[in-house]
Protein backbone atom coordinates (compact mmCIF):
# COMPACT_ATOMS: atom_id res chain seq x y z
CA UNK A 1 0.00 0.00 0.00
CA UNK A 2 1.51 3.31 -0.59
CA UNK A 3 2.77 5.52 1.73
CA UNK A 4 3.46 9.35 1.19
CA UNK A 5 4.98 10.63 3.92
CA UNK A 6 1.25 10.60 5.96
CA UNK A 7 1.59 10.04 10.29
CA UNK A 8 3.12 7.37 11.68
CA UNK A 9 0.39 6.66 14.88
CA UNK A 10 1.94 6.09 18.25
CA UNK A 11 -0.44 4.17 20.93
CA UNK A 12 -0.01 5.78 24.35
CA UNK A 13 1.10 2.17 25.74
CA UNK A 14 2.19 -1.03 24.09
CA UNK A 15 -0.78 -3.46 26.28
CA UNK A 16 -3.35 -3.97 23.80
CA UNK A 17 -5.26 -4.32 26.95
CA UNK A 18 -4.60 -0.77 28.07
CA UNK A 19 -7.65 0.67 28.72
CA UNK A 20 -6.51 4.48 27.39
CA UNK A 21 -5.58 3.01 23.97
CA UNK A 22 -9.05 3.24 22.79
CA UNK A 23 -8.82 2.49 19.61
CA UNK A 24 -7.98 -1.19 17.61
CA UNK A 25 -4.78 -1.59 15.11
CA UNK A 26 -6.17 -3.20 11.72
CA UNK A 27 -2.88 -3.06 10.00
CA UNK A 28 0.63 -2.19 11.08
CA UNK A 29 3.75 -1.41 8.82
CA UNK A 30 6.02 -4.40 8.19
CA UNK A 31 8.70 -2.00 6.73
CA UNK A 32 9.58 1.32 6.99
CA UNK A 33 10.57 4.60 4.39
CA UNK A 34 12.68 7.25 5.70
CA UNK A 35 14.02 10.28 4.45
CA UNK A 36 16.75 11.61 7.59
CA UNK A 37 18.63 8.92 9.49
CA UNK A 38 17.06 9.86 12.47
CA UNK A 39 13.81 8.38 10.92
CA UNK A 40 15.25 4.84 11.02
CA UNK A 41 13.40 2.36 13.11
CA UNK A 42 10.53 4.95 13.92
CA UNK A 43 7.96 3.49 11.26
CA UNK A 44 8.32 -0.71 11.50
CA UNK A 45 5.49 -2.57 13.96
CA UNK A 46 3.69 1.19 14.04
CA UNK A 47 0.05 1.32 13.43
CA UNK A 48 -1.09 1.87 9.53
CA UNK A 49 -4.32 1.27 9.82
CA UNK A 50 -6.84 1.65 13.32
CA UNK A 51 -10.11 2.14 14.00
CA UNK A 52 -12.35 3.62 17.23
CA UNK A 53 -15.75 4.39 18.47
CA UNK A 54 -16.48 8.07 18.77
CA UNK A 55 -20.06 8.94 19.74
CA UNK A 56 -22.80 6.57 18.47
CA UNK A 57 -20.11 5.51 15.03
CA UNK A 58 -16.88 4.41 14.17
CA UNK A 59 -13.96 6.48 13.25
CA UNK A 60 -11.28 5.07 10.58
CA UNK A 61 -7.91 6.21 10.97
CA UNK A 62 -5.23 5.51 7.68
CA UNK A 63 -1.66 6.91 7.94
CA UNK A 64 -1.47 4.67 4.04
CA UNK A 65 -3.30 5.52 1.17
CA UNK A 66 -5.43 2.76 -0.51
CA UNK A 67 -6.69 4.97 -3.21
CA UNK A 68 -3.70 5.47 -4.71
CA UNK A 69 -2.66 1.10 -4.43
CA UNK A 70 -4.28 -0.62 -7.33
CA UNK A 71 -3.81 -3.68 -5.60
CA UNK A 72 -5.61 -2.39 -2.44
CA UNK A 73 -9.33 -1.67 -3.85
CA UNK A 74 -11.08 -3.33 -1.95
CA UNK A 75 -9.80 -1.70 1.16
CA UNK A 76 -11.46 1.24 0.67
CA UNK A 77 -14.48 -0.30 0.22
CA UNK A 78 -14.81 -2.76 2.93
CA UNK A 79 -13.70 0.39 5.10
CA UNK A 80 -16.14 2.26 4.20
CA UNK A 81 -18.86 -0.35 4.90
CA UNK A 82 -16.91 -1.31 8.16
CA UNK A 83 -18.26 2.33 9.37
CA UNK A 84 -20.89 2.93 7.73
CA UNK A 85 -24.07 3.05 10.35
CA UNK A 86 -25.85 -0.19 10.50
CA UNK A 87 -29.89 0.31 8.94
CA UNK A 88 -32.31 -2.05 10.75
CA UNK A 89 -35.50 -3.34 9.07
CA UNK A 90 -37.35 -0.33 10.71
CA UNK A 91 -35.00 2.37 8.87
CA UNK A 92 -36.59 1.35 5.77
């Protein structure tokens, strides 16, 4: 998936049980870019990809860009339909 450069997400502790992490990793980086040498090792096991409740729906966080990965498409997609509000039989 490319990357150009977007945020490299830091949780505030490395327990996935934390309780102030709030939010879920769907994707982490398996390798890293860097420009400076003081960006290497900052990017590798970091979040990509996370998700979070924020009021009554879901917020999706992407420090990639799917758009612009032909061979990511469906990302996008199922993303979208990941947070998209749920319509019950009575909504219709």
């Amino acid at each position: 998936m490319r990357f150009s450069n977007g945020p490299i997400m830091t949780p505030i502790s490395t327990d996935r049980n934390d309780a102030r992490q709030g939010f879920a990793v769907l994707a982490t980086y398996k390798s890293e870019l860097y420009r400076h040498v003081k960006q290497i090792g900052t990017m590798t096991g970091t979040p990509a990809i996370v998700s979070s409740r924020f009021g009554q729906g879901t917020v999706l966080l992407f420090s990639t860009h799917p758009e612009g990965s032909p061979r990511c498409s469906g990302v996008l997609s199922r993303s979208i339909r990941l947070v998209a509000p749920r319509r019950s039989s009575t909504d219709a």
